[in-house]
N, C-alpha and C. Protein backbone atom coordinates (compact mmCIF):
# COMPACT_ATOMS: atom_id res chain seq x y z
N UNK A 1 15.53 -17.37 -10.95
CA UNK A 1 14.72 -18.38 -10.35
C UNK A 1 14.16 -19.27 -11.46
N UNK A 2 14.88 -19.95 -11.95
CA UNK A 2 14.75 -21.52 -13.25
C UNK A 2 13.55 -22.20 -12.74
N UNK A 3 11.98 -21.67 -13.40
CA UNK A 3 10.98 -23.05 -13.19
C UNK A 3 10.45 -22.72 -12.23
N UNK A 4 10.80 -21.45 -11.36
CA UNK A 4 9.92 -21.15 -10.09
C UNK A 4 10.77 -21.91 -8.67
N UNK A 5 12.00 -22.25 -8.85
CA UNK A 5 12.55 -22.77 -7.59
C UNK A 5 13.47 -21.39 -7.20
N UNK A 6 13.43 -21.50 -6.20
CA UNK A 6 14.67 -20.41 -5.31
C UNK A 6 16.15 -20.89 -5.53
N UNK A 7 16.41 -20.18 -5.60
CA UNK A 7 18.09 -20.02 -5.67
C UNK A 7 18.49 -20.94 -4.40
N UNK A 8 18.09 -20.75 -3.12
CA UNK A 8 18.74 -21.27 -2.02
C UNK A 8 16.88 -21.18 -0.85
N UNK A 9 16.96 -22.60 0.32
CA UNK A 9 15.75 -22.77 1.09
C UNK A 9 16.65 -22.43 2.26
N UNK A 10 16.51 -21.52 3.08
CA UNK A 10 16.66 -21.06 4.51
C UNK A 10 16.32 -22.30 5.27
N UNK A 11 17.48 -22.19 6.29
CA UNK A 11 16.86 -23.45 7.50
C UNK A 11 16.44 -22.74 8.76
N UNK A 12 14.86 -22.80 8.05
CA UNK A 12 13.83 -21.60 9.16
C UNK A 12 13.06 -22.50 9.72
N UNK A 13 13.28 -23.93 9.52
CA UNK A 13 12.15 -24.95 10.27
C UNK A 13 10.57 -25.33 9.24
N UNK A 14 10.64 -24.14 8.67
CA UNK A 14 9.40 -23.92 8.52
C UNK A 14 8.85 -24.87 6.69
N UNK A 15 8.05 -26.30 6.34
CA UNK A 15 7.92 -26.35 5.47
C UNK A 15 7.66 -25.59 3.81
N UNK A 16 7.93 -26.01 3.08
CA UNK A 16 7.51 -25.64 1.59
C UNK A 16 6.46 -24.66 1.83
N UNK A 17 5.63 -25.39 2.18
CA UNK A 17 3.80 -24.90 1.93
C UNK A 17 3.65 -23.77 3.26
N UNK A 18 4.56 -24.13 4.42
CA UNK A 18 4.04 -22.52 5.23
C UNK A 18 5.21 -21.30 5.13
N UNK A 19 6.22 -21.76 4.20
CA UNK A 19 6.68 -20.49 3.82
C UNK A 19 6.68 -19.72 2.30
N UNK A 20 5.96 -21.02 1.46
CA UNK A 20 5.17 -19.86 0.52
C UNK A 20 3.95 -19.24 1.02
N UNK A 21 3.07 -19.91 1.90
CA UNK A 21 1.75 -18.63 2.97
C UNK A 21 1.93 -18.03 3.60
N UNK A 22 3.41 -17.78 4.23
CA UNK A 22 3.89 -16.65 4.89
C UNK A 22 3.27 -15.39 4.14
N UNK A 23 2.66 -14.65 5.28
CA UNK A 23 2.29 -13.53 4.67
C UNK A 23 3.69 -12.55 4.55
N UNK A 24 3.37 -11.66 3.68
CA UNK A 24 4.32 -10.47 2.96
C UNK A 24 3.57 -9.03 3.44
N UNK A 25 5.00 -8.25 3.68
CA UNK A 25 5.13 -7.02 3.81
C UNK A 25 5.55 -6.71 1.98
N UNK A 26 5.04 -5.80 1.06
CA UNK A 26 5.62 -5.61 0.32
C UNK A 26 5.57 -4.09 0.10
N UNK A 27 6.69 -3.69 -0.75
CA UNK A 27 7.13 -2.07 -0.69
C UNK A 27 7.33 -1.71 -2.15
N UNK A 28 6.49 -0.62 -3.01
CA UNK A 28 6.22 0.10 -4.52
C UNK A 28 7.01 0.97 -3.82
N UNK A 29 8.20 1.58 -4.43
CA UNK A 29 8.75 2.84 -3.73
C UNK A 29 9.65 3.36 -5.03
N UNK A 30 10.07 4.41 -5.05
CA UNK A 30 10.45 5.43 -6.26
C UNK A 30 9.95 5.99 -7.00
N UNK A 31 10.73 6.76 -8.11
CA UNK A 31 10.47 8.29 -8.38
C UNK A 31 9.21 7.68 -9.47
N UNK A 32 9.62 6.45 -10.09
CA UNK A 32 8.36 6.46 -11.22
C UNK A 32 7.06 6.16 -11.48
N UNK A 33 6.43 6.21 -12.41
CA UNK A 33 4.93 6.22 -12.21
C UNK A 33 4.45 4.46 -12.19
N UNK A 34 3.35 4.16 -11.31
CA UNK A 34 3.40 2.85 -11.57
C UNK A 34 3.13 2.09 -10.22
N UNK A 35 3.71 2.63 -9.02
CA UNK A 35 3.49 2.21 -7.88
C UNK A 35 2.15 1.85 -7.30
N UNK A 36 1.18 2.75 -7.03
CA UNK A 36 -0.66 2.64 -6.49
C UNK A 36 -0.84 1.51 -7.73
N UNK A 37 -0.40 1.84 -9.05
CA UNK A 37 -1.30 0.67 -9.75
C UNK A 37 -1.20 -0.51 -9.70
N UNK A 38 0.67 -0.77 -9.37
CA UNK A 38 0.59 -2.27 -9.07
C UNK A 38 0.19 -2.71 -7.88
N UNK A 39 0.19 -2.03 -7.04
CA UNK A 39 -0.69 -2.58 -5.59
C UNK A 39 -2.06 -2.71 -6.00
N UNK A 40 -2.66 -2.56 -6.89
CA UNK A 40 -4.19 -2.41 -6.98
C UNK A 40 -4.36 -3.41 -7.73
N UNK A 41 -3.28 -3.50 -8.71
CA UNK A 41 -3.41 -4.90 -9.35
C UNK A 41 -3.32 -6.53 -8.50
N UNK A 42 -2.21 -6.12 -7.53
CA UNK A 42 -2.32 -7.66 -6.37
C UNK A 42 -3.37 -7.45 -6.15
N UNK A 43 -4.17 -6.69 -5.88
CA UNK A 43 -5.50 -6.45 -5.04
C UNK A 43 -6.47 -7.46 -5.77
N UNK A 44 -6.43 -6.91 -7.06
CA UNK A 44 -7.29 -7.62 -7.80
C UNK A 44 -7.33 -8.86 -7.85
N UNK A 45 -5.97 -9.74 -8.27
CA UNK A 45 -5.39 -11.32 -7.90
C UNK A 45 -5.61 -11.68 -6.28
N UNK A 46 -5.67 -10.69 -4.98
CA UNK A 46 -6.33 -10.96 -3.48
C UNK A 46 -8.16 -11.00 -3.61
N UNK A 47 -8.67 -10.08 -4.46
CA UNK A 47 -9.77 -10.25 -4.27
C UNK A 47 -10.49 -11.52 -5.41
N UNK A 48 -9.94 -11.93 -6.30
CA UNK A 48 -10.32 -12.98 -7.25
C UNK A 48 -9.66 -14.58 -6.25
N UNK A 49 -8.84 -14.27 -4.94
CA UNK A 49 -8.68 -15.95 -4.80
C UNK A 49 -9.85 -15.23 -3.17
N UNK A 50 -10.52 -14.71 -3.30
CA UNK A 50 -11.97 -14.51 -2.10
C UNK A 50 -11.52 -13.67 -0.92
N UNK A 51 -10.06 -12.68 -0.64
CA UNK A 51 -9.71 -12.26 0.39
C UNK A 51 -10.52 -11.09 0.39
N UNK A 52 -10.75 -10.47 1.33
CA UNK A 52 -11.12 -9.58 2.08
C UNK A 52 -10.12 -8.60 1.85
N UNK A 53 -10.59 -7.33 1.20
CA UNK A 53 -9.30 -6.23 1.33
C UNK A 53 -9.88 -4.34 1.43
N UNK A 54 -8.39 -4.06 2.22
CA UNK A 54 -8.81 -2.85 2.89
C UNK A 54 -7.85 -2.00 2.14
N UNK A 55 -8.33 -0.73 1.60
CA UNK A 55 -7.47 0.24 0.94
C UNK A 55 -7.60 1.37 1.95
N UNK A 56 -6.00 2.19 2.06
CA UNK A 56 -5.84 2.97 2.71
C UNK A 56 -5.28 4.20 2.27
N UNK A 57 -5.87 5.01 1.99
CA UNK A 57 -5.19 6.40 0.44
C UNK A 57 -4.79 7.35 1.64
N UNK A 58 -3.73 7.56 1.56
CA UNK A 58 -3.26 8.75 2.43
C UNK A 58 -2.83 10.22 2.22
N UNK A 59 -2.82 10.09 1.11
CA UNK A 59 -2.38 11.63 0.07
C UNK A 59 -3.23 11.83 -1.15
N UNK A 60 -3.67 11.00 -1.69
CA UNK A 60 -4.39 11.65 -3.01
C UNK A 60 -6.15 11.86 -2.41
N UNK A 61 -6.45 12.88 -2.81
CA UNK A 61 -7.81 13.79 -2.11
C UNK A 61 -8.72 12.75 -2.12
N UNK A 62 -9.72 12.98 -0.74
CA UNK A 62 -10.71 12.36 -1.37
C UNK A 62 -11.75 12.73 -2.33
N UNK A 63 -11.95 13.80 -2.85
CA UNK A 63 -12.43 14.50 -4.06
C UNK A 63 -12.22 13.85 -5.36
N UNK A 64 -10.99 13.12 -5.50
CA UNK A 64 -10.58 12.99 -6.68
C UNK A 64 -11.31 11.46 -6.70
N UNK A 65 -11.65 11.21 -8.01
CA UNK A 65 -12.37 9.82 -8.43
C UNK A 65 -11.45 8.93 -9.17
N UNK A 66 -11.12 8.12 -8.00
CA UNK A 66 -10.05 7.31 -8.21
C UNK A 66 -10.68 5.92 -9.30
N UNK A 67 -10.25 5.48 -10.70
CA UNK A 67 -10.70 4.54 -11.31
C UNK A 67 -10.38 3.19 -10.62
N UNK A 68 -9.41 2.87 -9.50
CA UNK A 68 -9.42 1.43 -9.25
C UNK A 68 -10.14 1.79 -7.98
N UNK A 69 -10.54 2.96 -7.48
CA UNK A 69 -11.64 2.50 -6.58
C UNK A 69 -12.78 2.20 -6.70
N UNK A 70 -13.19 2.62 -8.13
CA UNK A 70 -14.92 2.16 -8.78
C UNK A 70 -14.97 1.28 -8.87
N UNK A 71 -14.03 0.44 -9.58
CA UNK A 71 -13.35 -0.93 -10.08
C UNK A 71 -13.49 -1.81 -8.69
N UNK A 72 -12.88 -1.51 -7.81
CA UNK A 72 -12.38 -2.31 -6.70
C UNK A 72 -13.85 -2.48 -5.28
N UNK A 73 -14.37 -1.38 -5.58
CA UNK A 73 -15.88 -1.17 -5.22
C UNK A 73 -16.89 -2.49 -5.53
N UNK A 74 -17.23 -2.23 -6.90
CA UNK A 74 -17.92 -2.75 -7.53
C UNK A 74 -17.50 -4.29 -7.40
N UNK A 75 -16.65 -4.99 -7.36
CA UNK A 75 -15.75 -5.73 -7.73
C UNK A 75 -16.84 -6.39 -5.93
N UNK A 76 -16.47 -5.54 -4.87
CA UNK A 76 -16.42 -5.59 -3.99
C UNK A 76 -17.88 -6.22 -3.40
N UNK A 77 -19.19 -6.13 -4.29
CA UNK A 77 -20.44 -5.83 -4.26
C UNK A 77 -20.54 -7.26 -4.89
N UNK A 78 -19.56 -7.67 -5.73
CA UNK A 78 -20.37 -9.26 -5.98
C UNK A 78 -19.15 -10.46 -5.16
N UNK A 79 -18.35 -10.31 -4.34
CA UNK A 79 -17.67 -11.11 -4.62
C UNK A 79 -17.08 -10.73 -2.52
N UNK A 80 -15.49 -11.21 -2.50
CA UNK A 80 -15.29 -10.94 -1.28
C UNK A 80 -15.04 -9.22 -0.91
N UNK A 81 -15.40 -8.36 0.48
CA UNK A 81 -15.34 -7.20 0.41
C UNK A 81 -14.30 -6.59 0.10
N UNK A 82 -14.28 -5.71 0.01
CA UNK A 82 -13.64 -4.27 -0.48
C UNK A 82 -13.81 -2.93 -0.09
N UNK A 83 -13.01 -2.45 0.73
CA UNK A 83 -13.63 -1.53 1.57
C UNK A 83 -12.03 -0.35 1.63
N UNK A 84 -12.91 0.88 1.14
CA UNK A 84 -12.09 2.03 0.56
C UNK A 84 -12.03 3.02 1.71
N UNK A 85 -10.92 3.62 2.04
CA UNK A 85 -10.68 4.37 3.43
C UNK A 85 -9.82 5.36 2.73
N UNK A 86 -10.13 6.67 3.01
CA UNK A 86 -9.51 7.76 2.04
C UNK A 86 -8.83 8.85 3.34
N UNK A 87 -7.96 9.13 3.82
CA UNK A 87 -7.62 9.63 4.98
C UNK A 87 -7.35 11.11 5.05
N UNK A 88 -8.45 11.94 5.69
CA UNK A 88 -8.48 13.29 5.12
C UNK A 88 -8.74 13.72 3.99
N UNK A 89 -8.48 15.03 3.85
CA UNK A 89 -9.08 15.73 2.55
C UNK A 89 -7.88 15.62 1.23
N UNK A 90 -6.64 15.04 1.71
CA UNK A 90 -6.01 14.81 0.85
C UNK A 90 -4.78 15.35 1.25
N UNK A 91 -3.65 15.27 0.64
CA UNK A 91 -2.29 16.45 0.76
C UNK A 91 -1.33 15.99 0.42
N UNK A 92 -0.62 16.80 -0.69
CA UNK A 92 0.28 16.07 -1.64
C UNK A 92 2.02 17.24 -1.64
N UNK A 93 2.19 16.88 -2.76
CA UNK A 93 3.67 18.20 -2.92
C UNK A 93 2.88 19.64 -2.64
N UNK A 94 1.36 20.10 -3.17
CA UNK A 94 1.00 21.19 -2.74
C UNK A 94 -0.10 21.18 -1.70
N UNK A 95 0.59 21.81 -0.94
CA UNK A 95 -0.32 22.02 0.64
C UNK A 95 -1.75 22.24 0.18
N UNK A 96 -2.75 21.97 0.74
CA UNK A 96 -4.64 23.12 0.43
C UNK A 96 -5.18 22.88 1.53
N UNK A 97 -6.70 22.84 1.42
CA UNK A 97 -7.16 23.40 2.47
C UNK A 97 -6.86 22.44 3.86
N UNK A 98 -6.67 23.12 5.28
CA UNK A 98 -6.53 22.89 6.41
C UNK A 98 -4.72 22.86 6.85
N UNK A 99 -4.71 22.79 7.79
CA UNK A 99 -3.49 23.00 8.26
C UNK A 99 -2.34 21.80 8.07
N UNK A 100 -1.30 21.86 8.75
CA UNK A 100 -0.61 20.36 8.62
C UNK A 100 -0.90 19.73 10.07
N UNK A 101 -1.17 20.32 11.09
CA UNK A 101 -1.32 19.65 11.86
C UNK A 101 -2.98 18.81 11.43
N UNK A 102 -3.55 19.03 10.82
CA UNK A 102 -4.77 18.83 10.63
C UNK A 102 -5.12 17.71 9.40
N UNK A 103 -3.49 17.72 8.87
CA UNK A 103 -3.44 16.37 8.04
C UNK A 103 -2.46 15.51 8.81
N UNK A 104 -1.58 15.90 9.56
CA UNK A 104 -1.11 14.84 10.32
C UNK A 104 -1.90 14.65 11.79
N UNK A 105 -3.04 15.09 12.08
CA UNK A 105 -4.25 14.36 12.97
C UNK A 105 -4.76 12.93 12.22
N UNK A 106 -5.28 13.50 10.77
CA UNK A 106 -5.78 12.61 9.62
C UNK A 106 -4.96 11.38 9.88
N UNK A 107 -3.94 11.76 9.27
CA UNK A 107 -2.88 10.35 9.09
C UNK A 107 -2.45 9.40 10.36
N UNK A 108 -2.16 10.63 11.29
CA UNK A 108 -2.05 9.50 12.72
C UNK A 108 -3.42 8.20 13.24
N UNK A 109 -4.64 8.85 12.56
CA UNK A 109 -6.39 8.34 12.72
C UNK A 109 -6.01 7.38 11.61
N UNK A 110 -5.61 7.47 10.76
CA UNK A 110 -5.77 6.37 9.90
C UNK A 110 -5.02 5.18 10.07
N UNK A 111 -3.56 5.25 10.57
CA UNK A 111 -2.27 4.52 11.05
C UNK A 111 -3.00 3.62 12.41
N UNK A 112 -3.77 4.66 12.91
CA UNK A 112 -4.69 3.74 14.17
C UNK A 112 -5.82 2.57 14.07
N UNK A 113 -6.74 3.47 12.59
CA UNK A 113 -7.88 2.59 12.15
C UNK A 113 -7.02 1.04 12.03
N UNK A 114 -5.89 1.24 10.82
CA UNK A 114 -5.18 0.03 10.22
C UNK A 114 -4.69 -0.83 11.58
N UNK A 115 -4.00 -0.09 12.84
CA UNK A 115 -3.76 -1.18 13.68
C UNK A 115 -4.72 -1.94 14.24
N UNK A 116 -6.03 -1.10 14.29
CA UNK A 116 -7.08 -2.01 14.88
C UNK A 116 -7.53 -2.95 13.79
N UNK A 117 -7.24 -2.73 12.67
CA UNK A 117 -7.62 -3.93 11.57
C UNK A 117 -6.98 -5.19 11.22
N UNK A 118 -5.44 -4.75 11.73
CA UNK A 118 -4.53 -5.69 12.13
C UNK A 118 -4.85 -6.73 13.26
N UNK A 119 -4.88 -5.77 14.07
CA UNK A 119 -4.95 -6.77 15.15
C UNK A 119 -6.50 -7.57 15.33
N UNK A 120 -7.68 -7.30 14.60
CA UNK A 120 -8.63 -7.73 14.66
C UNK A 120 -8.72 -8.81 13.19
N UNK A 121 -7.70 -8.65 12.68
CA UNK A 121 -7.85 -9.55 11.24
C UNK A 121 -8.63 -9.25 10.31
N UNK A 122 -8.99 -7.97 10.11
CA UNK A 122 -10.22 -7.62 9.79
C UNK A 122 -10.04 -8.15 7.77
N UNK A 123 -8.88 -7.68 7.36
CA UNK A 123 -8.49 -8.00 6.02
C UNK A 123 -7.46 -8.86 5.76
N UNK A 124 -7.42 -9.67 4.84
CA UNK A 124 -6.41 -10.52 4.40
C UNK A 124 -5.21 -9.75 3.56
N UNK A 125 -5.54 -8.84 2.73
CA UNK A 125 -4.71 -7.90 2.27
C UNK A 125 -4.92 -6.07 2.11
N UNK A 126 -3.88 -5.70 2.89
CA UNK A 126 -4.23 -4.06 3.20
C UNK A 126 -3.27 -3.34 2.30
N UNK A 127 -3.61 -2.65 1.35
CA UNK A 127 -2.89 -1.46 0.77
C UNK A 127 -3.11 -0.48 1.70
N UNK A 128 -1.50 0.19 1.61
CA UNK A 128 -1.43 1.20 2.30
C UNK A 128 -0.76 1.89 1.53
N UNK A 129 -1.85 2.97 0.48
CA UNK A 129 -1.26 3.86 -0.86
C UNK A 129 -1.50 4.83 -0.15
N UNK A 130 -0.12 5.72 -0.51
CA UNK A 130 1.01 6.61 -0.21
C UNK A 130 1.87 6.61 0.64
N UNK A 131 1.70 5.65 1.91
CA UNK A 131 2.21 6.02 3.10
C UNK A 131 3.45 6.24 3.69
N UNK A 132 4.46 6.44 2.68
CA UNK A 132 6.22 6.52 2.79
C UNK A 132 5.63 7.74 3.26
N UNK A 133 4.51 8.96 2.86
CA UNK A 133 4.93 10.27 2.65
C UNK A 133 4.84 10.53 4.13
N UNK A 134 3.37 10.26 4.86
CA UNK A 134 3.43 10.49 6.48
C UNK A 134 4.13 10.04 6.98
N UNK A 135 5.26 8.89 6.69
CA UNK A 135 6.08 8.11 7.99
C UNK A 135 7.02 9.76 7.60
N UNK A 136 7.57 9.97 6.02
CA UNK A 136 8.74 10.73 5.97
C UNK A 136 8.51 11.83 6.35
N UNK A 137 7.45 12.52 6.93
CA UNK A 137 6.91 14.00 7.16
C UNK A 137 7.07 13.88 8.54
N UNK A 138 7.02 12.67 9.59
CA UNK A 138 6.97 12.52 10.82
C UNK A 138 5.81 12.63 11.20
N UNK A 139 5.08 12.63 10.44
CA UNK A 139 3.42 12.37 11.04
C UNK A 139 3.64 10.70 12.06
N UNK A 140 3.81 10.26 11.29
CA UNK A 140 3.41 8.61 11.93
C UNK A 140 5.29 8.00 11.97
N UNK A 141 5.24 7.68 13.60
CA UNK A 141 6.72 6.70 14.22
C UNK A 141 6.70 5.81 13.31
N UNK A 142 7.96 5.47 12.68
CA UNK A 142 8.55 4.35 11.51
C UNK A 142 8.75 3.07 12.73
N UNK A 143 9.16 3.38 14.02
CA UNK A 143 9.49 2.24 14.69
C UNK A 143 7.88 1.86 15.40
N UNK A 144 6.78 2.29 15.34
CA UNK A 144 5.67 1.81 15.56
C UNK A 144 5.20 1.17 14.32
N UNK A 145 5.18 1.43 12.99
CA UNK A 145 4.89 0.80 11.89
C UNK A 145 5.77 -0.43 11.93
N UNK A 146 6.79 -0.31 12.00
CA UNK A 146 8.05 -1.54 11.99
C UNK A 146 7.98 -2.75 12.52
N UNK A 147 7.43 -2.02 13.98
CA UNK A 147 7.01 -3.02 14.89
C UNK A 147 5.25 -4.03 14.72
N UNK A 148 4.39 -3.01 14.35
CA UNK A 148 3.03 -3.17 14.31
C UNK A 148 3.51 -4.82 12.79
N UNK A 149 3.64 -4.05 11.74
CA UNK A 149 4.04 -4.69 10.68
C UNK A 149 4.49 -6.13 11.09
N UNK A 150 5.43 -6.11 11.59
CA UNK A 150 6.30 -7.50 11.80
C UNK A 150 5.86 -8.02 13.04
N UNK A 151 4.91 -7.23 13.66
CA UNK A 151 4.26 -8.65 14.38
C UNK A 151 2.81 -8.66 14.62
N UNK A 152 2.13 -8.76 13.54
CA UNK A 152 0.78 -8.66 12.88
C UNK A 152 0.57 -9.97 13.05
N UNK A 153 -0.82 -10.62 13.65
CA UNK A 153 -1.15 -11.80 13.64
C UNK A 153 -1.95 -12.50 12.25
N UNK A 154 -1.78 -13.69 12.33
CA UNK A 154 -2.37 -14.36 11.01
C UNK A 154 -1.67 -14.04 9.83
N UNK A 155 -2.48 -14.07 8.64
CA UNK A 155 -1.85 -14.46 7.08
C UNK A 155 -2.34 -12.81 6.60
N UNK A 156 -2.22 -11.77 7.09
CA UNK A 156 -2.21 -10.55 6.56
C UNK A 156 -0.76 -9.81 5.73
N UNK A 157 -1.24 -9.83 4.31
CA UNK A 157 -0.59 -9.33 3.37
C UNK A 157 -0.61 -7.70 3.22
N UNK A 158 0.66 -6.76 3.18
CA UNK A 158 0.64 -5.81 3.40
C UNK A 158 1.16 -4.42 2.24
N UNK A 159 0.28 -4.05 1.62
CA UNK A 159 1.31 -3.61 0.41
C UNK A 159 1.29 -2.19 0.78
N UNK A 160 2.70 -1.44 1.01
CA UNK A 160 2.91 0.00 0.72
C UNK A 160 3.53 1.00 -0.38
N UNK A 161 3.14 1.71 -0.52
CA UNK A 161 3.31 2.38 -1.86
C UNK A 161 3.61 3.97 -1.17
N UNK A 162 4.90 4.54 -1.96
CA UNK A 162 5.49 5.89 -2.21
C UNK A 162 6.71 5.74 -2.24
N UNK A 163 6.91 7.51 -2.68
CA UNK A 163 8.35 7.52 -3.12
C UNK A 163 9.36 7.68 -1.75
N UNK A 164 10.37 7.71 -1.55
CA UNK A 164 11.44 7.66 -0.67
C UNK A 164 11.43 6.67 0.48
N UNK A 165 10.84 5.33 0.65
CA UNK A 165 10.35 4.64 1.25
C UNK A 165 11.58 4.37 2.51
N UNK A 166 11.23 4.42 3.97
CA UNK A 166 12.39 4.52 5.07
C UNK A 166 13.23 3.77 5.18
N UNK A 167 14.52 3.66 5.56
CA UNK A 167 15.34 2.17 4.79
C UNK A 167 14.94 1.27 6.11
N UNK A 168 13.83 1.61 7.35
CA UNK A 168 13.53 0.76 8.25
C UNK A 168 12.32 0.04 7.95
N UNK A 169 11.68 0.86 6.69
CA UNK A 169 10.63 -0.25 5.95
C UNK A 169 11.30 -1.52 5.31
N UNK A 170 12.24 -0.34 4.42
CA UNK A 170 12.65 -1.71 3.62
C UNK A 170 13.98 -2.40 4.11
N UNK A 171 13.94 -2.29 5.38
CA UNK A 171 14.52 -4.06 6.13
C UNK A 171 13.45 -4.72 6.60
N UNK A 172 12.39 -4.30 6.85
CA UNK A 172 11.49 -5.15 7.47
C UNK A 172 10.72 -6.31 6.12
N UNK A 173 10.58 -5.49 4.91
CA UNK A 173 9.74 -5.56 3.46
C UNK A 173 10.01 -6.86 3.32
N UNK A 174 9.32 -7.74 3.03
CA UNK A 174 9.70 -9.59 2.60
C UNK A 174 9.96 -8.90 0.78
N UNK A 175 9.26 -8.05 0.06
CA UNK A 175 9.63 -7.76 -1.30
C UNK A 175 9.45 -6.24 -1.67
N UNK A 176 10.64 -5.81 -2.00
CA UNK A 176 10.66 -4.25 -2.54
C UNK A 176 10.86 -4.46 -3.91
N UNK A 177 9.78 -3.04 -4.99
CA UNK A 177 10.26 -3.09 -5.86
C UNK A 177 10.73 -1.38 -5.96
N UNK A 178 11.67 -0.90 -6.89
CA UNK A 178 11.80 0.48 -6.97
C UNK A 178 11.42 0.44 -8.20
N UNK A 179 10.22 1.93 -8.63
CA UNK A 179 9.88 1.56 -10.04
C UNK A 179 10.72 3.30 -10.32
N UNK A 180 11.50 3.02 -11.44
CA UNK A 180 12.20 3.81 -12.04
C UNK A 180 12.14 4.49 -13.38
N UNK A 181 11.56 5.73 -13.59
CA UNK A 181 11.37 7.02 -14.58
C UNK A 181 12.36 6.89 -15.64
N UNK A 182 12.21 6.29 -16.56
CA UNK A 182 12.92 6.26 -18.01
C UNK A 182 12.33 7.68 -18.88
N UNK A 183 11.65 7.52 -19.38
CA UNK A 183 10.69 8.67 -19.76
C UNK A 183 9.12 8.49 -19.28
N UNK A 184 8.55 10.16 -19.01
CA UNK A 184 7.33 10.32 -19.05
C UNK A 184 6.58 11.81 -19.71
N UNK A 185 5.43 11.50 -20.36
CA UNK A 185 4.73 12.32 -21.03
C UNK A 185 5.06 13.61 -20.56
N UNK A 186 5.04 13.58 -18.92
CA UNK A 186 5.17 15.41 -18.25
C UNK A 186 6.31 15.91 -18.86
N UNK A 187 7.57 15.05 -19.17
CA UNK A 187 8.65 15.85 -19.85
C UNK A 187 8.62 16.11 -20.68
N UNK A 188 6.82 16.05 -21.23
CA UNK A 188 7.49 17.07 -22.76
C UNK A 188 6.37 18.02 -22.75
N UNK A 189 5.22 18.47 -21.31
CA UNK A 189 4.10 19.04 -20.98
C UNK A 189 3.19 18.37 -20.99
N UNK A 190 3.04 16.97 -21.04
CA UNK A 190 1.64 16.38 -21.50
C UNK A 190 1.34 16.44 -20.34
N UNK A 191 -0.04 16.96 -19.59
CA UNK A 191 -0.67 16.34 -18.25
C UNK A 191 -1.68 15.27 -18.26
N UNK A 192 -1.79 14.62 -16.75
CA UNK A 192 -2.32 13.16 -16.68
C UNK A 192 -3.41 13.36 -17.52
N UNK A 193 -3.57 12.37 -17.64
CA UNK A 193 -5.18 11.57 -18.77
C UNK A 193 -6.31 10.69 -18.08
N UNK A 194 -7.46 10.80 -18.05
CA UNK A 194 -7.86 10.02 -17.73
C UNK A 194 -7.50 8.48 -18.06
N UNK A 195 -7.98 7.41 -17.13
CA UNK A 195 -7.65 5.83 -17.80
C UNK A 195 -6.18 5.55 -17.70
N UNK A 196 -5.41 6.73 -18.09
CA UNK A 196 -3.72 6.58 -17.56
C UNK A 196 -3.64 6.92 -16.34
N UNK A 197 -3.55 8.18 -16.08
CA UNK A 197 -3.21 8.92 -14.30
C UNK A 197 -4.45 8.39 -13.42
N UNK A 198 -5.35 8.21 -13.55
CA UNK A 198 -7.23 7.89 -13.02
C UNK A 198 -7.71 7.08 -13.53
C-alpha cells in the first residue's frame, strides 16, 4: 500500500470518507505472545481520539493485576471512559476453582452484557480479550457472535483476541492479524516478568 492508497476501491457505493469510518471487526489470533497487548494498544489510540471503551477479559483471573488495566483505568478518570469487565474468576489451560459449567454460565453473562452494549451503543470500541477460547470450548454460539458482530449498529469498533480463532470469525474480521512464536524466554525456563507478561 505506496503512500497509504489501496491496491484496488470496491464498487460498494460507499464514499472515501464513509469507508475509511466503517467500523472494524478486528482479530489478534495465534500461538504468539503479543495479542491482549496490541488490542490495548488501539485502545489507547481509541481512547486519546475521546471514544468511550469497554474491556472484556474472559480467561485471565480476575485476581491477577492486569498493568493495562491500571493504565487504561486511570487513563479513564481524566479523559473519555474506560470501563473494565473481568468475566468470572478466571479459567485458562489449567482448570481452578468452580466448575466448567460455572465458567461457561460466566462467559455466556458476559457475551450477553456485550450484546446489550452493542445494541445500546454503549462503547465506541470493545475489546473482547480472550474470547476465541469460549466460542472454541462451546460455551458461546460462533453463529450468534457472527451474526451479533456484523450487524451491530453505529461506528462500533470490535477487537478480539486468542489463539485458534473460528475460521467463521475470521470471514466475518474486516482485519486479522496472526502473531507468530519465533522465540520466547519460556523456551529456555524463563517465567513471565512483571512489565513484560503484566
Amino acid at each position: 500500500m505506496p503512500q497509504g492508497k489501496p491496491d484496488q476501491v470496491p464498487e460498494d457505493g460507499l464514499t472515501t470518507r464513509q469507508r475509511r469510518n466503517r467500523p472494524l471487526v478486528i482479530v489478534h489470533t495465534g500461538p504468539g505472545k503479543g495479542k491482549s497487548t496490541a488490542a490495548f494498544g488501539l485502545a489507547l489510540r481509541a481512547w486519546n481520539q475521546g471514544w468511550p471503551i469497554g474491556v472484556f477479559q474472559f480467561v485471565k483471573s480476575a485476581k491477577w493485576r492486569i498493568g493495562e488495566e491500571a493504565a487504561l483505568r486511570a487513563l479513564g478518570e481524566l479523559g473519555p471512559p474506560v470501563t473494565w469487565h473481568k468475566m468470572g474468576e478466571g479459567w485458562s489451560w489449567i482448570k481452578k476453582a468452580g466448575t466448567e459449567d460455572d465458567h461457561a454460565a460466566d462467559a455466556r453473562e458476559g457475551w450477553n452484557q456485550i450484546k446489550r452494549d452493542l445494541a445500546s451503543e454503549t462503547y465506541r470500541l470493545l475489546v473482547l480479550d480472550e474470547f476465541t477460547y469460549p466460542i472454541n470450548w462451546g460455551w458461546i454460539d460462533i453463529e450468534d457472535v457472527t451474526t451479533t458482530l456484523t450487524t451491530r449498529p453505529g461506528t462500533q469498533h470490535v477487537i478480539i483476541t486468542g489463539r485458534n480463532a473460528h475460521p467463521a470469525l475470521l470471514d466475518i474480521a474486516d482485519l486479522v492479524t496472526e502473531m507468530t512464536k519465533i522465540k520466547h524466554p519460556m523456551d529456555t525456563g524463563q517465567k513471565g516478568q512483571k512489565g513484560i507478561e503484566w
